[in-house]
C-alpha atoms as a PDB file:
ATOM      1  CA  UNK A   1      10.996   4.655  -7.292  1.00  0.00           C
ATOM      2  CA  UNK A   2       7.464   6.088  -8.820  1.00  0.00           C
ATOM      3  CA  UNK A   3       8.275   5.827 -12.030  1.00  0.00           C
ATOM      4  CA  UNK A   4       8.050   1.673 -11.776  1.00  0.00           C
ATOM      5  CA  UNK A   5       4.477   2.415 -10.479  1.00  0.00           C
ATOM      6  CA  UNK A   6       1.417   2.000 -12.805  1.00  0.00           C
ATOM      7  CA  UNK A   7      -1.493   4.253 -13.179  1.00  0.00           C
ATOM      8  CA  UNK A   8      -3.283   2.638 -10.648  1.00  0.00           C
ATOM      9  CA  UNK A   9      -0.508   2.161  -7.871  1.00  0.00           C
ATOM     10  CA  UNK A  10       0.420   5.961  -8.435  1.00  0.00           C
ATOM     11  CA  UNK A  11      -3.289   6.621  -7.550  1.00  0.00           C
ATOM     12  CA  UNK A  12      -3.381   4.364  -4.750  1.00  0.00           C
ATOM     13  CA  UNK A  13      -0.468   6.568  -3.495  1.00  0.00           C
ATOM     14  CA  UNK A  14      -2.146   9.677  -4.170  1.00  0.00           C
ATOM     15  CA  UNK A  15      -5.154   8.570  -2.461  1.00  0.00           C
ATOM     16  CA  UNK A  16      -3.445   7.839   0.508  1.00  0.00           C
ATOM     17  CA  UNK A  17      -1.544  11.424   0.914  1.00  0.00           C
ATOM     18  CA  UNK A  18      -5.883  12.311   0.371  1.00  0.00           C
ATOM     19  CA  UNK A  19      -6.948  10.251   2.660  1.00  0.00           C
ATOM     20  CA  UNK A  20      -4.268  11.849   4.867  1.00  0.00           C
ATOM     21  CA  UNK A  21      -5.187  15.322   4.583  1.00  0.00           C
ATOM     22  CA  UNK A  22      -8.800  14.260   4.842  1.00  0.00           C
ATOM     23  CA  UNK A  23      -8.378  12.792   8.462  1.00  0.00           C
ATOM     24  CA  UNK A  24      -6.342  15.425   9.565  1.00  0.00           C
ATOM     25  CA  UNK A  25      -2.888  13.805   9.865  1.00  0.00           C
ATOM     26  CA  UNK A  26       0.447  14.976   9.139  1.00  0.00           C
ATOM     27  CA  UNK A  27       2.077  12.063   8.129  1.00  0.00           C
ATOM     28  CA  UNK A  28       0.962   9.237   5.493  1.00  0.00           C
ATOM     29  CA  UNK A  29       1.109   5.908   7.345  1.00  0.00           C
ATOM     30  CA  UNK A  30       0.173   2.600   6.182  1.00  0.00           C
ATOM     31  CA  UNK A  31      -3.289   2.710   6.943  1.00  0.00           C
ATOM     32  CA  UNK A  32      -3.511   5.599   4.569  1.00  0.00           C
ATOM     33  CA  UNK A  33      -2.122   3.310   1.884  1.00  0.00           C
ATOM     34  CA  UNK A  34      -5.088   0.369   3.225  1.00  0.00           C
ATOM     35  CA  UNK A  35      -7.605   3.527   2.429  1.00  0.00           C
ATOM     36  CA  UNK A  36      -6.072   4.420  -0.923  1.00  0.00           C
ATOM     37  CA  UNK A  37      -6.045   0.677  -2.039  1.00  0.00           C
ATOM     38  CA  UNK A  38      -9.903   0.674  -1.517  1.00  0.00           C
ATOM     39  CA  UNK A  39     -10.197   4.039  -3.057  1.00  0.00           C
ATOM     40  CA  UNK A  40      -8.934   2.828  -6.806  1.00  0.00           C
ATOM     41  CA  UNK A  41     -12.507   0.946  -7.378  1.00  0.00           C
ATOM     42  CA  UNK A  42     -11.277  -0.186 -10.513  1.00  0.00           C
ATOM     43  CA  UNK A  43      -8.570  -2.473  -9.176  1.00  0.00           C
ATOM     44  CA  UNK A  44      -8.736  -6.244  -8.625  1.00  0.00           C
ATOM     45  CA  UNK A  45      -6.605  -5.746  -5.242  1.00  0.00           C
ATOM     46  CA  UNK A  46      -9.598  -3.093  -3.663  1.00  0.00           C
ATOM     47  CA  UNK A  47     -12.262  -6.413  -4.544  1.00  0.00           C
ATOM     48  CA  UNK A  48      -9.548  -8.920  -2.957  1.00  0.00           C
ATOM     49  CA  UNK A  49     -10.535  -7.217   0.311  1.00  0.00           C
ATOM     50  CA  UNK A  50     -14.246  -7.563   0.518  1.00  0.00           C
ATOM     51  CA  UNK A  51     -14.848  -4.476   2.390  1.00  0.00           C
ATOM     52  CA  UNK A  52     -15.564  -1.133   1.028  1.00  0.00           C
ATOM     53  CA  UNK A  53     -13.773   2.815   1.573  1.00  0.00           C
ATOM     54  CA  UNK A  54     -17.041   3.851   4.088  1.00  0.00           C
ATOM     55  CA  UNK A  55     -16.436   0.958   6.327  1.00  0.00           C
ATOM     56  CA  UNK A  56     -12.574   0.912   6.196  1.00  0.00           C
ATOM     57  CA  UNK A  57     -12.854   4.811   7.032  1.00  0.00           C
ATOM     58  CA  UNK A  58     -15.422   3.990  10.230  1.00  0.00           C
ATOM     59  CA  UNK A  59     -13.185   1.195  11.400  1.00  0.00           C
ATOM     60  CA  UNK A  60     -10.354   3.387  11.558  1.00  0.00           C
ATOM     61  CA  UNK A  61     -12.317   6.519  13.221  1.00  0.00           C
ATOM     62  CA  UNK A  62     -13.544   3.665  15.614  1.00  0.00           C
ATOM     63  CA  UNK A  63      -9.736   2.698  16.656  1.00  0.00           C
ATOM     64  CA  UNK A  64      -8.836   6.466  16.808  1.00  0.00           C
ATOM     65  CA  UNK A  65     -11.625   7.097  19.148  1.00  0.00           C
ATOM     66  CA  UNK A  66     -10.837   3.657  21.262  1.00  0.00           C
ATOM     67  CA  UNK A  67      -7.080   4.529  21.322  1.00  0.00           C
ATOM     68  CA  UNK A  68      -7.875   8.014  22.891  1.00  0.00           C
ATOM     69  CA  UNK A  69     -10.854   6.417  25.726  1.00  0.00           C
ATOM     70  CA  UNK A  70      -7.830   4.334  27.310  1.00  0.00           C
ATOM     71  CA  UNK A  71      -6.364   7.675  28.102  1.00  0.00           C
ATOM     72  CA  UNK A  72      -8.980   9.568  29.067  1.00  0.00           C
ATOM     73  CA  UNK A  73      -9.728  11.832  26.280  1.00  0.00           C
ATOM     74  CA  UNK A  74     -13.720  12.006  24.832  1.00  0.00           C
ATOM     75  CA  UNK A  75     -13.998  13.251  21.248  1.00  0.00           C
ATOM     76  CA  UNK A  76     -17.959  12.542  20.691  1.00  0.00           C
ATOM     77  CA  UNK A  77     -18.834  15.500  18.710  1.00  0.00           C
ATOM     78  CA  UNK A  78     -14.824  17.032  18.006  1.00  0.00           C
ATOM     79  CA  UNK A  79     -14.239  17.029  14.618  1.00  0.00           C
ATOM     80  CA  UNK A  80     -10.573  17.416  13.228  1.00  0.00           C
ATOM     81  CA  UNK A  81     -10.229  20.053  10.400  1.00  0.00           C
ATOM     82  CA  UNK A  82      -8.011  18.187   7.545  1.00  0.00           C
ATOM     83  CA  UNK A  83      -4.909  19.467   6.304  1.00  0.00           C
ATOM     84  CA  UNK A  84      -5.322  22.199   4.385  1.00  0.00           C
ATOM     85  CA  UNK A  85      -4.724  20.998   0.283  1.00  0.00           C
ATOM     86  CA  UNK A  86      -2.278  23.888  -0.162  1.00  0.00           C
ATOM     87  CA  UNK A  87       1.038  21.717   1.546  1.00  0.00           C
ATOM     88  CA  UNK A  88       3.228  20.785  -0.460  1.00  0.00           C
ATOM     89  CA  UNK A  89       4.637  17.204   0.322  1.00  0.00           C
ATOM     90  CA  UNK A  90       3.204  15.288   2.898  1.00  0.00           C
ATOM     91  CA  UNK A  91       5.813  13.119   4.711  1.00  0.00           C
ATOM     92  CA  UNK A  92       5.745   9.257   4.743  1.00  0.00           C
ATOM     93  CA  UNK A  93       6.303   7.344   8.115  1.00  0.00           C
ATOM     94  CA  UNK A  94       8.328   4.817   7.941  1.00  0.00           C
ATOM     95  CA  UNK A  95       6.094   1.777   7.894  1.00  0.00           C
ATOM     96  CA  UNK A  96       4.558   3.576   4.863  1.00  0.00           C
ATOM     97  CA  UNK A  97       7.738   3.867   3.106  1.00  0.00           C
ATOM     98  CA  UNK A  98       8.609   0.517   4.229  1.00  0.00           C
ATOM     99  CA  UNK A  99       5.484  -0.832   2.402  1.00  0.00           C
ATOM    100  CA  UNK A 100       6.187   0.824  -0.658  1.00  0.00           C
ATOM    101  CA  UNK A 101       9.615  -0.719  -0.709  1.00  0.00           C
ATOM    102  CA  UNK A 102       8.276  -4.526  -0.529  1.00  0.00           C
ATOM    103  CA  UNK A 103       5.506  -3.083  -2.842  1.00  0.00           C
ATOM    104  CA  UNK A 104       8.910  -3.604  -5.182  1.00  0.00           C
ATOM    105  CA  UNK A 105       9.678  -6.790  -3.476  1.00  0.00           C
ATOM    106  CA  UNK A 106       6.350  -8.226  -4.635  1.00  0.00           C
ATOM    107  CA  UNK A 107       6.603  -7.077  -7.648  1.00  0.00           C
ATOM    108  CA  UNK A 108       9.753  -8.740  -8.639  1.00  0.00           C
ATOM    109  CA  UNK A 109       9.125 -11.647  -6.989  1.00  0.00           C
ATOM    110  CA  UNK A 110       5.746 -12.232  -9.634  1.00  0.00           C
ATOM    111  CA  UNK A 111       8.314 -11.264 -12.018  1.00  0.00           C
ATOM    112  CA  UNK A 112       7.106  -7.959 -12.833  1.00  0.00           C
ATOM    113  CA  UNK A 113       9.227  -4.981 -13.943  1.00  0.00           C
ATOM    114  CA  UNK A 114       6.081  -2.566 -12.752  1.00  0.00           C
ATOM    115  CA  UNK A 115       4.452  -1.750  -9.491  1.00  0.00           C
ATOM    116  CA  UNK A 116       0.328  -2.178  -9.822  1.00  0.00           C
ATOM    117  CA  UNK A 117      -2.044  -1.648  -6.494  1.00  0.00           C
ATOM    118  CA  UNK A 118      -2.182  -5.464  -6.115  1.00  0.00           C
ATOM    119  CA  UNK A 119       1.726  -5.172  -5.016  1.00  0.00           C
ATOM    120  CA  UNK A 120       0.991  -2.682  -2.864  1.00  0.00           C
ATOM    121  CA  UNK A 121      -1.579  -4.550  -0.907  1.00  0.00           C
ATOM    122  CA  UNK A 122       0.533  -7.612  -0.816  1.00  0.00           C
ATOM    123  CA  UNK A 123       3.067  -5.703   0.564  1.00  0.00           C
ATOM    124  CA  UNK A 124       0.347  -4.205   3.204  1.00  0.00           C
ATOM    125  CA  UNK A 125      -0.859  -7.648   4.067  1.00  0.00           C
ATOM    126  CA  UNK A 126       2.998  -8.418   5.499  1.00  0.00           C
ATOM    127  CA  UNK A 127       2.266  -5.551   8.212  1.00  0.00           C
ATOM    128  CA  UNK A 128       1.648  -6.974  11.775  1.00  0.00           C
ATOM    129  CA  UNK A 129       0.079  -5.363  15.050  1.00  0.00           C
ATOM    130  CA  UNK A 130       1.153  -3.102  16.431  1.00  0.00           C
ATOM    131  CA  UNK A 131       1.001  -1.319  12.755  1.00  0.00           C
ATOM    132  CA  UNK A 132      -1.480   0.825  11.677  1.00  0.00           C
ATOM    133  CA  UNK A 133      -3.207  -1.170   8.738  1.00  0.00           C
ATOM    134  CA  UNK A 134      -2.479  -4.260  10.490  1.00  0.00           C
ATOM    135  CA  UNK A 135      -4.715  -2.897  13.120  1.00  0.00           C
ATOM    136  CA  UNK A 136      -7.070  -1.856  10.551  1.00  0.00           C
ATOM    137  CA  UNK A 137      -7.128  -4.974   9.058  1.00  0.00           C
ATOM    138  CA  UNK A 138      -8.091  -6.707  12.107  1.00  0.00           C
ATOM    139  CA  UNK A 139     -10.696  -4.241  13.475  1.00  0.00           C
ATOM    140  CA  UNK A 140     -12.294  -4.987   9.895  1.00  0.00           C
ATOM    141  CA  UNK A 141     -11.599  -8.982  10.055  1.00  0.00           C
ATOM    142  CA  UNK A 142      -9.699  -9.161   7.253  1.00  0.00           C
ATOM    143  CA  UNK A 143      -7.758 -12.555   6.529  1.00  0.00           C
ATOM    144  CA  UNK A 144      -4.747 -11.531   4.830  1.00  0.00           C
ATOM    145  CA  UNK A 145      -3.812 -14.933   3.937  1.00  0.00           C
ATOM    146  CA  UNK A 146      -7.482 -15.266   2.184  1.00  0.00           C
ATOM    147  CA  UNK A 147      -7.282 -11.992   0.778  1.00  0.00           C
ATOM    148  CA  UNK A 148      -4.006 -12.966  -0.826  1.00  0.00           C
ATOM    149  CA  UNK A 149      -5.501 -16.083  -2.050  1.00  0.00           C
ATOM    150  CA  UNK A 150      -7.757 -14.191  -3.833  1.00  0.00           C
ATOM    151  CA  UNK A 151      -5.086 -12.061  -5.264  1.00  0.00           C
END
């Protein structure tokens, strides 16, 4: 499926699986993708969002650490190690491969024989709560239907 991806999807992809590793987690997930959409600066699809990679990454630590005080657990001052760089493939979760699947649904439905980052955050922006980015997206208040507007 890759090789329908452009430069800037693949990196979008790759920044995920570092974003990943980064946090800690084992698994790529679609909040991962969210993060590796705002890590390719140079795309039009990170700008469609209107918030940057520092406050995306807060937002998410903020959840983490919200999800973990309803049951009981206090991680002021833990700090995960990340994943050490040396794995070798980093597994998706399902919603993430699900995303990158309508990333080729979007794609072909604007006509396009190749996958660029603003598929793959049109395909994010279909993901509702309980998921991940969808979460994300609404600790953050992002409109998806505004940010696809803007598309």
């Amino acid at each position: 499926m890759f090789e329908q991806f452009t430069s800037d999807a693949r990196a979008v992809v790759a920044s995920a699986n570092e974003e990943a590793r980064l946090r800690g987690d084992r698994r790529i997930s679609t909040e991962h993708l969210l993060l590796g959409v705002l890590r390719v600066q140079d795309s039009g699809a990170a700008r469609a969002l209107g918030v940057d990679l520092a406050a995306a990454r807060a937002a998410l630590d903020a959840l983490d650490r919200m999800a973990l005080a309803v049951v009981g657990i206090d991680v002021e001052g833990v700090e995960q190690a990340p994943i050490p760089a040396s794995r070798k493939r980093t597994p998706y979760t399902s919603g993430a491969r699900s995303i990158l699947k309508r990333s080729v649904a979007e794609a072909r439905k604007a006509g396009s024989r190749h996958i660029g980052s603003g598929h793959v955050l049109l395909a994010i922006l279909t993901c509702k709560r309980p998921d991940p980015a969808a979460e994300l997206m609404d600790h953050l208040h992002i409109d998806p239907t505004a940010v696809r507007d803007r598309m």
